[in-house]
C-alpha atoms as a PDB file:
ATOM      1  CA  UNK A   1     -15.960  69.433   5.188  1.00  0.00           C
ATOM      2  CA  UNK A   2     -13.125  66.973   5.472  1.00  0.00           C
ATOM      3  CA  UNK A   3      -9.449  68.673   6.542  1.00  0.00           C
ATOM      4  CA  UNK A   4      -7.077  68.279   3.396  1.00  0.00           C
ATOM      5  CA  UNK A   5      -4.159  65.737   4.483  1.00  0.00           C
ATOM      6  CA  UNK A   6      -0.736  67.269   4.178  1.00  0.00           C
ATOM      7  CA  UNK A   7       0.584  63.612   3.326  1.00  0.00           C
ATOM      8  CA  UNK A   8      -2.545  62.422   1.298  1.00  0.00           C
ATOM      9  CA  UNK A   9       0.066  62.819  -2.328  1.00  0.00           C
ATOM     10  CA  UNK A  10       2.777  60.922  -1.039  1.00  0.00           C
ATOM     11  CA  UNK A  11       0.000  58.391   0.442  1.00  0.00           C
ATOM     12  CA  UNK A  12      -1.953  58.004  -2.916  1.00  0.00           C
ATOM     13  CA  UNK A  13       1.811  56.681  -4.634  1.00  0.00           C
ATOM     14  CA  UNK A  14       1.526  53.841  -2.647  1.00  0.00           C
ATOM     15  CA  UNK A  15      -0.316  50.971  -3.367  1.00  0.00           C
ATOM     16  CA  UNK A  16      -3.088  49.630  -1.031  1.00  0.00           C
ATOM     17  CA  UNK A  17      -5.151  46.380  -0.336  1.00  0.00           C
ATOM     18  CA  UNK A  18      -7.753  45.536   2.293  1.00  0.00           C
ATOM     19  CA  UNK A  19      -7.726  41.679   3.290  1.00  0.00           C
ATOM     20  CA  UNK A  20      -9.294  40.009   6.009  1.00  0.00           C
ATOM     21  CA  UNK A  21      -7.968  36.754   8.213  1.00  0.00           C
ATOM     22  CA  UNK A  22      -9.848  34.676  11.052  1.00  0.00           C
ATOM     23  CA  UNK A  23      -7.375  35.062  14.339  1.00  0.00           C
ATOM     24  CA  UNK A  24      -8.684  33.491  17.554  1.00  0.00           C
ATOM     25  CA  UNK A  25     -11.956  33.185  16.346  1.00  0.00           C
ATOM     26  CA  UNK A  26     -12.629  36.332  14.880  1.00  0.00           C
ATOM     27  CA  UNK A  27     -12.104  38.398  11.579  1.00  0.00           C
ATOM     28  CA  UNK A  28      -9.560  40.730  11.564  1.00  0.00           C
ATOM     29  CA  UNK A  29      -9.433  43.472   8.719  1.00  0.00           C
ATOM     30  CA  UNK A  30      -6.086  44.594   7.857  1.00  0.00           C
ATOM     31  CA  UNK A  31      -4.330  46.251   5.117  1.00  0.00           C
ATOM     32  CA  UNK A  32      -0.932  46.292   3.210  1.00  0.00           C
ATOM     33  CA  UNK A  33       0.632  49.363   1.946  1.00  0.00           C
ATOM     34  CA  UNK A  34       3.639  49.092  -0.513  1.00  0.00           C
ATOM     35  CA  UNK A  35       5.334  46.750  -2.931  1.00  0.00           C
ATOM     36  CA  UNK A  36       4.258  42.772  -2.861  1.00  0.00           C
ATOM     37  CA  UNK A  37       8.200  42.520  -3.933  1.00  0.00           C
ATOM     38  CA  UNK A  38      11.517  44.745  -4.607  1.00  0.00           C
ATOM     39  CA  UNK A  39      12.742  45.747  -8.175  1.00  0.00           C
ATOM     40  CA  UNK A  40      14.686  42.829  -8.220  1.00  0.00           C
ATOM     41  CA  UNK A  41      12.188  40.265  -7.613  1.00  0.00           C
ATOM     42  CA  UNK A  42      12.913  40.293  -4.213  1.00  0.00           C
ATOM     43  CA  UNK A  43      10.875  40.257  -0.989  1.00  0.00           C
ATOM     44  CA  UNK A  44      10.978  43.540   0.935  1.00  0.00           C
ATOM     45  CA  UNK A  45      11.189  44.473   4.434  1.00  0.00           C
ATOM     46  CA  UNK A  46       7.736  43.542   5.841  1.00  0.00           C
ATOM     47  CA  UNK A  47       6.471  45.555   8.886  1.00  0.00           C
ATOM     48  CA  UNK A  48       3.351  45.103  11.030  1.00  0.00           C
ATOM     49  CA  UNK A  49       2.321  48.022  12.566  1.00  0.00           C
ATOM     50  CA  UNK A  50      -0.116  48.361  15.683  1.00  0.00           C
ATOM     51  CA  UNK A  51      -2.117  51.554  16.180  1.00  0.00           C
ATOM     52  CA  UNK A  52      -2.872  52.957  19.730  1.00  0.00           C
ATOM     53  CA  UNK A  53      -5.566  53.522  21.936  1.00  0.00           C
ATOM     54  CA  UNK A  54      -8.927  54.807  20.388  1.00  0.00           C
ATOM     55  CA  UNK A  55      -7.703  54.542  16.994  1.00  0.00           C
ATOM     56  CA  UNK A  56      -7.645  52.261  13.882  1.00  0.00           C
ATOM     57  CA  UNK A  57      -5.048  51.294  10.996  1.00  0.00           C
ATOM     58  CA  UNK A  58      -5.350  55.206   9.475  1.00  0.00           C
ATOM     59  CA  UNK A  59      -3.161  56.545  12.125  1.00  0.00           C
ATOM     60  CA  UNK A  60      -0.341  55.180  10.719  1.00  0.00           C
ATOM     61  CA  UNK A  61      -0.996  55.938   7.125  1.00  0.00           C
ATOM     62  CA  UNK A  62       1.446  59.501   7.389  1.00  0.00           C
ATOM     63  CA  UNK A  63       4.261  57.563   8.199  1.00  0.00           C
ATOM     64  CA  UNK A  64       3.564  54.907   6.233  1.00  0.00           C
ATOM     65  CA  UNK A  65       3.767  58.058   3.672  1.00  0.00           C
ATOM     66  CA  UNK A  66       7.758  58.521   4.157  1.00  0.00           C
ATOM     67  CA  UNK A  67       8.163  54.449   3.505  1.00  0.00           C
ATOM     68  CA  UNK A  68       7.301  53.500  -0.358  1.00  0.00           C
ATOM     69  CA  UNK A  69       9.971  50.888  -0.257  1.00  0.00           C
ATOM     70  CA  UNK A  70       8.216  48.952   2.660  1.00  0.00           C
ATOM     71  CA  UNK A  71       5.670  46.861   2.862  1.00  0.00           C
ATOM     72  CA  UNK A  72       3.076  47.533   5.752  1.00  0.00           C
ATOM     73  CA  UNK A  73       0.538  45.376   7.461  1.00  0.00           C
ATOM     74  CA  UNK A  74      -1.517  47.587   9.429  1.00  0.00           C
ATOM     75  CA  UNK A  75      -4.534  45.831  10.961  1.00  0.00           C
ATOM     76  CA  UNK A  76      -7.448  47.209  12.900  1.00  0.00           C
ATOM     77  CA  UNK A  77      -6.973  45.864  16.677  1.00  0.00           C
ATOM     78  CA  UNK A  78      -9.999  43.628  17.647  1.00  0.00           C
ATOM     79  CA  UNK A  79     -13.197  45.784  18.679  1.00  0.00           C
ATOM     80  CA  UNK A  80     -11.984  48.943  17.150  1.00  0.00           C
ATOM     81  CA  UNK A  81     -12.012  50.557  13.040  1.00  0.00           C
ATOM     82  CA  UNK A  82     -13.171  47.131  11.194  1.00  0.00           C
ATOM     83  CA  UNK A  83     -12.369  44.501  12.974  1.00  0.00           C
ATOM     84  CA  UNK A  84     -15.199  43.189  15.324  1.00  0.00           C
ATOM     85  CA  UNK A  85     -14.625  42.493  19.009  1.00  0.00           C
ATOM     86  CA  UNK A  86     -13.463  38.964  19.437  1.00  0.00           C
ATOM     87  CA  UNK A  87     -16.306  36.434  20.189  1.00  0.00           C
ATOM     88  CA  UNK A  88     -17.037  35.694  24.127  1.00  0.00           C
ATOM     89  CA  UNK A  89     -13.158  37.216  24.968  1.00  0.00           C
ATOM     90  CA  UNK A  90     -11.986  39.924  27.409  1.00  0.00           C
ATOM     91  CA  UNK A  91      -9.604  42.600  25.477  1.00  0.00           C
ATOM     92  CA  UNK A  92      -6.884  43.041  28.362  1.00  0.00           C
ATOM     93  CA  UNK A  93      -3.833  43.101  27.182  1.00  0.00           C
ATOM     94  CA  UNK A  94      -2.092  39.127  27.333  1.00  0.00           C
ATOM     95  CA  UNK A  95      -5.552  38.501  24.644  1.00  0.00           C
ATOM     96  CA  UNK A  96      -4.409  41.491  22.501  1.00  0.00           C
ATOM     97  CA  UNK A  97      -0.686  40.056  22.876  1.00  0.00           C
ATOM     98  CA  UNK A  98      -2.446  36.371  21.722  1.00  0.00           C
ATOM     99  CA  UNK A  99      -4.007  37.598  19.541  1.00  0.00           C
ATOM    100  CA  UNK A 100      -0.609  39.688  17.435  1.00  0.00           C
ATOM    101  CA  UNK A 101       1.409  36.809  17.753  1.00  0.00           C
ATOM    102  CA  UNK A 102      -1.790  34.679  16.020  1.00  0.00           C
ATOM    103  CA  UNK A 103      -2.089  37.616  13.445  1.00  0.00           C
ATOM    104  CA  UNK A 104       1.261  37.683  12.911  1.00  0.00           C
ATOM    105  CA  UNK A 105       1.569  33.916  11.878  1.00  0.00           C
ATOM    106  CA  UNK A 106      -0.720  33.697   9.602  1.00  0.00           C
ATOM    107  CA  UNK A 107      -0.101  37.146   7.519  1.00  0.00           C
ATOM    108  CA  UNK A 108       3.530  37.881   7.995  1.00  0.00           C
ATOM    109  CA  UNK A 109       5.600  35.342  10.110  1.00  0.00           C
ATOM    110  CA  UNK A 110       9.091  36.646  10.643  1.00  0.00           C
ATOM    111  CA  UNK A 111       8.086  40.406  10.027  1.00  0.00           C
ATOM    112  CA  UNK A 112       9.123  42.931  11.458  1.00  0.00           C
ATOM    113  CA  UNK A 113       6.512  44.509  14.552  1.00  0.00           C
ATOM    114  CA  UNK A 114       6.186  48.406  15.129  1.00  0.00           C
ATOM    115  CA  UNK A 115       3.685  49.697  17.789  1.00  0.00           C
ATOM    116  CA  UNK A 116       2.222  53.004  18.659  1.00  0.00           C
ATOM    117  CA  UNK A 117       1.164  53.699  22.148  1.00  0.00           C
ATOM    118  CA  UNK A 118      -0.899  51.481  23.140  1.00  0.00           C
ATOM    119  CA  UNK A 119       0.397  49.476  20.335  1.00  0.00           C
ATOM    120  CA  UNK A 120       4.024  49.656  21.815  1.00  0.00           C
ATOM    121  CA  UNK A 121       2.988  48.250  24.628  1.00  0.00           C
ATOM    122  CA  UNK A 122       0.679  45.249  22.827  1.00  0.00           C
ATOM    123  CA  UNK A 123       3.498  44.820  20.521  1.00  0.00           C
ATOM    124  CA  UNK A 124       5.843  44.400  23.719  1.00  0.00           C
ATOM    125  CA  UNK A 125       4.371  42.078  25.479  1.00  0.00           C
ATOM    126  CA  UNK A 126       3.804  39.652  22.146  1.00  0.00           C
ATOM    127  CA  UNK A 127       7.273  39.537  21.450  1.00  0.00           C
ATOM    128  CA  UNK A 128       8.254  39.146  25.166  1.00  0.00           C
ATOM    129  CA  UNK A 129       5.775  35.943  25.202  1.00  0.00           C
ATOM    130  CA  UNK A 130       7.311  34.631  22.133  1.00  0.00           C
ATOM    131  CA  UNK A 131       6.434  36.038  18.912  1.00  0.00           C
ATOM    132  CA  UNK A 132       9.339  36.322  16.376  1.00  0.00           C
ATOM    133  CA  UNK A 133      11.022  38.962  14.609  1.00  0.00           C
ATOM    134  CA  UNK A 134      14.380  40.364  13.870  1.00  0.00           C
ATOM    135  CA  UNK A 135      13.389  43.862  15.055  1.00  0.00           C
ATOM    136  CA  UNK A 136      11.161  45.785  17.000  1.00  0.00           C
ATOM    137  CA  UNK A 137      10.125  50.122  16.465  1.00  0.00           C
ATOM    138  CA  UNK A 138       8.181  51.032  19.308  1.00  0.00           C
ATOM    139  CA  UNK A 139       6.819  55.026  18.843  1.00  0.00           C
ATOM    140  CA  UNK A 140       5.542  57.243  21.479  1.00  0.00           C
ATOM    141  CA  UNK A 141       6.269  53.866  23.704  1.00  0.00           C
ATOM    142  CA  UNK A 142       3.962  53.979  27.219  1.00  0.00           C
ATOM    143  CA  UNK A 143       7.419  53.721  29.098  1.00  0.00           C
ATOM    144  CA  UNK A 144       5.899  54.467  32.429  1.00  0.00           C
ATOM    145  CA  UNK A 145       2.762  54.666  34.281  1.00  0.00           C
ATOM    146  CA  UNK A 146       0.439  56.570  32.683  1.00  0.00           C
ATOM    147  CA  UNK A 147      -1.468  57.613  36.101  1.00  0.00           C
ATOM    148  CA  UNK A 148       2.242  58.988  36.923  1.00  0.00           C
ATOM    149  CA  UNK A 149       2.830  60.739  34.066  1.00  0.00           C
ATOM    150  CA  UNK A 150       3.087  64.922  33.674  1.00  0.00           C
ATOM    151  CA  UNK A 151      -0.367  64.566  32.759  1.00  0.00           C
ATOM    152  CA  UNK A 152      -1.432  62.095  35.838  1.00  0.00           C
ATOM    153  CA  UNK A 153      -4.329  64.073  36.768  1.00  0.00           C
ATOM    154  CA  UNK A 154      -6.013  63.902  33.284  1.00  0.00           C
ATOM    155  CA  UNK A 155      -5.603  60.554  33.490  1.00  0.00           C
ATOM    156  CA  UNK A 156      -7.050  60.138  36.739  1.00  0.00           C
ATOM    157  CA  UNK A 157      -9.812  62.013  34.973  1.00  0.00           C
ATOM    158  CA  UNK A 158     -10.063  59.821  32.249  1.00  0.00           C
ATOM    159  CA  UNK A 159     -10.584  56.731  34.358  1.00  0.00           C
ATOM    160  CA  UNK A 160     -13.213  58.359  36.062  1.00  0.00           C
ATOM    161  CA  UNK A 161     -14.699  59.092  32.203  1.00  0.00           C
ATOM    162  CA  UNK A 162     -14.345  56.011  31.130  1.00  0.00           C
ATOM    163  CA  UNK A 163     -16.043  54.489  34.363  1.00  0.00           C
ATOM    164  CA  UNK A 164     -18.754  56.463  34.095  1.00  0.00           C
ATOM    165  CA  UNK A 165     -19.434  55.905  30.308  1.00  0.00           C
ATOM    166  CA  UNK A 166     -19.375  51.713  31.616  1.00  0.00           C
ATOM    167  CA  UNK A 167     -21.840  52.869  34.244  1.00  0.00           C
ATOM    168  CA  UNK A 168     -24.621  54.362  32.399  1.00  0.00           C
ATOM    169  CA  UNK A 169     -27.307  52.979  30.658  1.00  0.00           C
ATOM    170  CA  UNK A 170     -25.942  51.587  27.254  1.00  0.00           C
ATOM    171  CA  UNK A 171     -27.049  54.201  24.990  1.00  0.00           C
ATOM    172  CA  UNK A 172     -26.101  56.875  27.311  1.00  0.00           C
ATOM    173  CA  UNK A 173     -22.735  55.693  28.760  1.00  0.00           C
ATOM    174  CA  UNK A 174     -22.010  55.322  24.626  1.00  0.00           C
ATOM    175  CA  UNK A 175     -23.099  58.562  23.472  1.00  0.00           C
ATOM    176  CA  UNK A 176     -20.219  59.830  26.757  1.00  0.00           C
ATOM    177  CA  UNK A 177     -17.798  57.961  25.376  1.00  0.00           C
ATOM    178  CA  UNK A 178     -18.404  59.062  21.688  1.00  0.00           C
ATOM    179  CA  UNK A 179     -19.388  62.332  22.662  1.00  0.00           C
ATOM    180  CA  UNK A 180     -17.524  64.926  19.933  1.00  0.00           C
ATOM    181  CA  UNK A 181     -16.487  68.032  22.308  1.00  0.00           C
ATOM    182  CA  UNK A 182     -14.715  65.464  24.892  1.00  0.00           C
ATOM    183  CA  UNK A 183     -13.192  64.140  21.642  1.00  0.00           C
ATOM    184  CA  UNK A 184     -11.789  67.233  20.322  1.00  0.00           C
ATOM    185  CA  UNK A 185     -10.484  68.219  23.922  1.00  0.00           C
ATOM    186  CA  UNK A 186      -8.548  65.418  24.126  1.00  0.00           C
ATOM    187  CA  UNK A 187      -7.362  66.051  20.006  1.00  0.00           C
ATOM    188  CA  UNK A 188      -6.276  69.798  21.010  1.00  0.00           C
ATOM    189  CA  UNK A 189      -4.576  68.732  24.953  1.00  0.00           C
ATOM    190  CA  UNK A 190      -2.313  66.241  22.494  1.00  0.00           C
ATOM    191  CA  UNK A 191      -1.323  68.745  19.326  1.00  0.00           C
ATOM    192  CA  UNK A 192       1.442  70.846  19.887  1.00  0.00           C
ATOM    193  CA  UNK A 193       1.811  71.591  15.979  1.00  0.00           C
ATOM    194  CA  UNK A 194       1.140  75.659  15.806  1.00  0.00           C
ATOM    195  CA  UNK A 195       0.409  74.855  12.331  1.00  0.00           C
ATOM    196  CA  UNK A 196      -2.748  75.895  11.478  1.00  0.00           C
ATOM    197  CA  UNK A 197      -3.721  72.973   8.840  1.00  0.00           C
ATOM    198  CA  UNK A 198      -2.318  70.592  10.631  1.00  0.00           C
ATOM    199  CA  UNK A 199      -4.024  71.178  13.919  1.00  0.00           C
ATOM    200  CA  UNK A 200      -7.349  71.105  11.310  1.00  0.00           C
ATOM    201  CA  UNK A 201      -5.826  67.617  10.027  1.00  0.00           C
ATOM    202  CA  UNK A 202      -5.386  66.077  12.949  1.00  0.00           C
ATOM    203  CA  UNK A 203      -8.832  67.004  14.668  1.00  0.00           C
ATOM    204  CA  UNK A 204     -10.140  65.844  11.766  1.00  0.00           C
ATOM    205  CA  UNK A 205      -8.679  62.707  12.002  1.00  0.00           C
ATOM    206  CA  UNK A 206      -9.863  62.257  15.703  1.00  0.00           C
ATOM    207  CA  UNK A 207     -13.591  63.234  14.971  1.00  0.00           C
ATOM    208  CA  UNK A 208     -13.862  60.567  11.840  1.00  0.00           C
ATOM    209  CA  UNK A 209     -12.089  57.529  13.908  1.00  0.00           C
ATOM    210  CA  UNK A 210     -11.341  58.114  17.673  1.00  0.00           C
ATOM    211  CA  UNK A 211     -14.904  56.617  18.345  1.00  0.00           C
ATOM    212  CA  UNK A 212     -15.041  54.038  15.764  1.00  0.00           C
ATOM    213  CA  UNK A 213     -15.200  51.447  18.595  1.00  0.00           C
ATOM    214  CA  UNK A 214     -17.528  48.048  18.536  1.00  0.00           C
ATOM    215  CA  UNK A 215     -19.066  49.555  22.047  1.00  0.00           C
ATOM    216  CA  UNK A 216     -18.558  50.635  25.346  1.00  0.00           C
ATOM    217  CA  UNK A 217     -17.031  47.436  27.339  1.00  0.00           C
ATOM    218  CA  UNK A 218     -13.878  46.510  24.184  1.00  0.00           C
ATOM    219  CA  UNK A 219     -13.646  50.386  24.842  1.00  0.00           C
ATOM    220  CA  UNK A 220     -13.435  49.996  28.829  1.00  0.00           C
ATOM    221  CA  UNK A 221     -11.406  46.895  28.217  1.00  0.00           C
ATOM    222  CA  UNK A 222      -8.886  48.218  26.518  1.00  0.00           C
ATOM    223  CA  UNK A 223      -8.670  51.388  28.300  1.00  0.00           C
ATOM    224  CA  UNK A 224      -7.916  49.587  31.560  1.00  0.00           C
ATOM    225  CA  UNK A 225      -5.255  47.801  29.964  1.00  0.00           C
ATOM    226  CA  UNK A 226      -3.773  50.827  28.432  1.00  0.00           C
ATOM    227  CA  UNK A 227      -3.246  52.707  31.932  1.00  0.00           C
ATOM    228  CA  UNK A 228      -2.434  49.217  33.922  1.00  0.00           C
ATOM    229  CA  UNK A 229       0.783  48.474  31.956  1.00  0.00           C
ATOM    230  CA  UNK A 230       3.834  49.851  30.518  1.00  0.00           C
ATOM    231  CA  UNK A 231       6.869  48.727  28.209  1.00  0.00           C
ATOM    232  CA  UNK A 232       9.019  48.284  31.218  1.00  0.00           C
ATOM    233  CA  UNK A 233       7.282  45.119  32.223  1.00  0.00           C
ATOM    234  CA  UNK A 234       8.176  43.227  29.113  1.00  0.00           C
ATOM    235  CA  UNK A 235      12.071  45.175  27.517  1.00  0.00           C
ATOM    236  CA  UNK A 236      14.395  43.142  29.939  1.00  0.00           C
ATOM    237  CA  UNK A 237      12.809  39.993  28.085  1.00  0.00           C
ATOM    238  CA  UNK A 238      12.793  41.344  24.489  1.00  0.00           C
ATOM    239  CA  UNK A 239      16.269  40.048  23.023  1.00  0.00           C
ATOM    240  CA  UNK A 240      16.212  41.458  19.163  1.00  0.00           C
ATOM    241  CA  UNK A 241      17.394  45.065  18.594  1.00  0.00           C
ATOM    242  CA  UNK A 242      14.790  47.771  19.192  1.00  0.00           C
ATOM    243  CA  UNK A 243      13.898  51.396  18.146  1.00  0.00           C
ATOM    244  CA  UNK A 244      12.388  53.870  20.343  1.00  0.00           C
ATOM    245  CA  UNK A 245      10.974  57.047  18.670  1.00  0.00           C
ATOM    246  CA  UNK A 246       9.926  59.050  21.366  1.00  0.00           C
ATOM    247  CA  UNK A 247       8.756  62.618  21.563  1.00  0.00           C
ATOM    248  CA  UNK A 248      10.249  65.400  23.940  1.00  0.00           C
ATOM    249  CA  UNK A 249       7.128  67.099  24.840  1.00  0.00           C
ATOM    250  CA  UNK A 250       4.959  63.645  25.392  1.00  0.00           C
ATOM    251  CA  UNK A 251       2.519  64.187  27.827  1.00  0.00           C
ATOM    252  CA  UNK A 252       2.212  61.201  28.575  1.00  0.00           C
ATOM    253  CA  UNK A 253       5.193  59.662  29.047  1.00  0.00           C
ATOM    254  CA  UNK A 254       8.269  62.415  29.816  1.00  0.00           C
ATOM    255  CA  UNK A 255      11.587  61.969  28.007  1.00  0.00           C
ATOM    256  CA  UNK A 256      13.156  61.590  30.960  1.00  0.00           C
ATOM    257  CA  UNK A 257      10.925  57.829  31.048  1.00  0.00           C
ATOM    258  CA  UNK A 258      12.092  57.043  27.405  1.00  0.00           C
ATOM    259  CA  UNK A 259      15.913  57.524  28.467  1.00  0.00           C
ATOM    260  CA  UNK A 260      15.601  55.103  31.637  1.00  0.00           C
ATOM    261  CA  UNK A 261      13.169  53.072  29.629  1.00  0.00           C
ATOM    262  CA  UNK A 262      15.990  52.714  26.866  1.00  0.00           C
ATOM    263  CA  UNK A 263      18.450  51.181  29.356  1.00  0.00           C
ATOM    264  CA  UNK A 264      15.978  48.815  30.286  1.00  0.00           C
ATOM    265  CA  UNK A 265      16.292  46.428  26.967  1.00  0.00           C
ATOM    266  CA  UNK A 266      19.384  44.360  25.901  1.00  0.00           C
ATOM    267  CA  UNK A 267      19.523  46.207  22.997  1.00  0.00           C
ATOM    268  CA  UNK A 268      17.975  49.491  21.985  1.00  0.00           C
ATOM    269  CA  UNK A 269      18.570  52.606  20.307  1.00  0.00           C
ATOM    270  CA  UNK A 270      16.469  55.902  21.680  1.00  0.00           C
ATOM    271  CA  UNK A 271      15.579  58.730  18.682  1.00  0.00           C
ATOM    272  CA  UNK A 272      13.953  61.991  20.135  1.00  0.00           C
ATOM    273  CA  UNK A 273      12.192  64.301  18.406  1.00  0.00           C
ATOM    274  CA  UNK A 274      11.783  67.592  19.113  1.00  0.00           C
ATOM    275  CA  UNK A 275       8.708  70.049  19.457  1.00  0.00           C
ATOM    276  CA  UNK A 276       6.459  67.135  19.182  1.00  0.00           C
ATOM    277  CA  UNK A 277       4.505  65.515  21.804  1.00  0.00           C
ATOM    278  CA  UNK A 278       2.141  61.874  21.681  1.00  0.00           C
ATOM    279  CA  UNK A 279       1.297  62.519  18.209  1.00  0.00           C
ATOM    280  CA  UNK A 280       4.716  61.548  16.316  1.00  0.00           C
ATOM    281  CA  UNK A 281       2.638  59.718  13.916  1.00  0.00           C
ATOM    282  CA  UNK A 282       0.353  62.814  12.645  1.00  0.00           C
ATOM    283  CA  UNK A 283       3.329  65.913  13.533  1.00  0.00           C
ATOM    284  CA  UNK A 284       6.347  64.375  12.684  1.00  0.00           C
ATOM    285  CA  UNK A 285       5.757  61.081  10.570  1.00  0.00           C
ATOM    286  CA  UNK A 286       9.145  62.181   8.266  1.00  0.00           C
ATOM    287  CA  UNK A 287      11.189  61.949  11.081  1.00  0.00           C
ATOM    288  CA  UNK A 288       9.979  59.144  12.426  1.00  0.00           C
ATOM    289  CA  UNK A 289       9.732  57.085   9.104  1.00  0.00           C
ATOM    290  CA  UNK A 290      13.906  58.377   9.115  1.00  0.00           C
ATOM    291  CA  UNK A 291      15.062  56.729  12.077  1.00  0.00           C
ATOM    292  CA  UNK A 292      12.714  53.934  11.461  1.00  0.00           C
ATOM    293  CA  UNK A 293      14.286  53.735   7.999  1.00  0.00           C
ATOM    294  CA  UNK A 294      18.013  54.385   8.982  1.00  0.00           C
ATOM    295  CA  UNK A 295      17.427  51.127  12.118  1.00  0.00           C
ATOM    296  CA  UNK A 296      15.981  49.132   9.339  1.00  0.00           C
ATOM    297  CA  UNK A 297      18.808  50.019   6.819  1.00  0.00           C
ATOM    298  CA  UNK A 298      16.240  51.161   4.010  1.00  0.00           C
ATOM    299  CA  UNK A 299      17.366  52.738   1.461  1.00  0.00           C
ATOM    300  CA  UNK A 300      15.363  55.966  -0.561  1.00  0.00           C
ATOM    301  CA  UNK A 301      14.064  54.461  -3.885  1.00  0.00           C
ATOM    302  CA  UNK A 302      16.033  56.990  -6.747  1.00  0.00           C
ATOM    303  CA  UNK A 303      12.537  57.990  -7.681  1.00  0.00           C
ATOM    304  CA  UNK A 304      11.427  59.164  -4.644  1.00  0.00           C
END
């Protein structure tokens, strides 16, 4: 049986549509949460938000919870939830960072661009190469190597998993990489919720769409691009003001990486959050959705 959502009534007061647009020769499925305009008539803030690693545009949905007055366009990166792998194209990460800035000009040009994790870093290196918007929210940003981080020799581990699931023969190496008890290892190394429902929630959440992947090589692809880069490359370039959300107990990248990673950009704010590790998004999505709201200048709707 499904685990109950703890956001799923604030979710369901928000309006939903699933669209579809060709980008670099493929479809990409994407959908946009909140008001088409403002009370007034007016167009509201616009944000495009990119998932991580693994995962697909429900990630997002909790904070997407704490922002009724926004208007999200969360998309489904190529090869993973509904959006096919892109035709005869290798997923490393300048092709993801193509294909944003592509996304983003025909959907929302001008909006502003959030990533998570892997995201953050996708989402870096697009508007480093050029794609425009006033403001960039980067949560749970990869600020550092992730083969360095506290958790280095899971990592190390995971390359070796992911190898091997390339390896194999295709049904095989698949059934590794989709295989439900690593999946729920990895969901319990990243909560650090002692919640009880929420832990349920969020295992839950990794069991119905951390292996919704088109197969085995986007997967490889985009895991090697995950662990080969790092925001650092790309925040000296990025000249618009920036939000870091980061997470005190990440175990993948340490605080201490978000605080020098901070200094690195022209202009950028760092929020922490407290008792939280990599999974901002699913632990603390109120939080987040406040500093995100505060750096955006949102303000709370009277009914909400």
């Amino acid at each position: 049986m499904p685990a109950s959502s703890p956001y799923a009534e604030r979710l369901s007061r928000i309006p939903v549509r699933r669209r579809e647009v060709d980008v670099r020769g493929g479809r990409t499925a994407y959908w946009t949460y909140g008001p088409d305009q403002t009370p007034d008539g007016g167009e509201p803030v616009t944000v495009i938000a990119v998932h991580g690693f693994r995962g697909e545009h429900h990630g997002l949905e909790p904070v997407v919870a704490y922002l009724p007055e926004v208007r999200v366009i969360a998309p489904d990166l190529p090869g993973f939830g509904e959006t096919p792998p892109l035709p005869d194209r290798t997923h490393d990460l300048a092709e993801y960072a193509r294909w944003l800035r592509e996304f983003a000009d025909e959907v929302a040009p001008g909006a502003i661009v959030l990533g998570h994790s892997f995201g953050s870093i996708v989402a870096s290196a697009a508007v480093a190469d050029g794609l425009r918007t006033p403001r960039l929210i980067l949560i749970n940003p990869i600020g550092a190597p992730a083969l360095e981080g506290p958790k280095g020799l899971l990592t190390k581990l995971a390359v070796l998993y992911y190898g091997l699931g390339a390896a194999l023969p295709p049904d095989i190496g698949t059934a590794l990489l989709r295989n439900g008890l690593i999946v729920r290892g990895m969901s319990i190394a990243m909560a650090k919720t002692r919640d009880r429902e929420l832990r349920r929630f969020i295992h839950d959440q990794h069991d119905t769409y951390f292996s919704d992947f088109a197969d085995r090589d986007v997967l490889r692809d985009a895991f090697v691009a995950s662990v080969s880069n790092d925001v650092r490359a790309f925040a000296p370039a990025i000249d618009v003001p920036t939000l870091l959300v980061a997470a005190q107990r990440d175990d993948i990248t340490p605080i201490e990486a978000e605080r020098r990673l901070a200094t690195l950009f022209p202009d950028a704010r760092l929020v922490e959050i407290a008792d939280v590790g990599h999974l901002i998004h699913y632990e603390t999505p109120a939080e987040a959705a406040g500093a995100i709201r505060r750096f955006l200048r949102v303000p709370v709707a009277r009914d909400r």
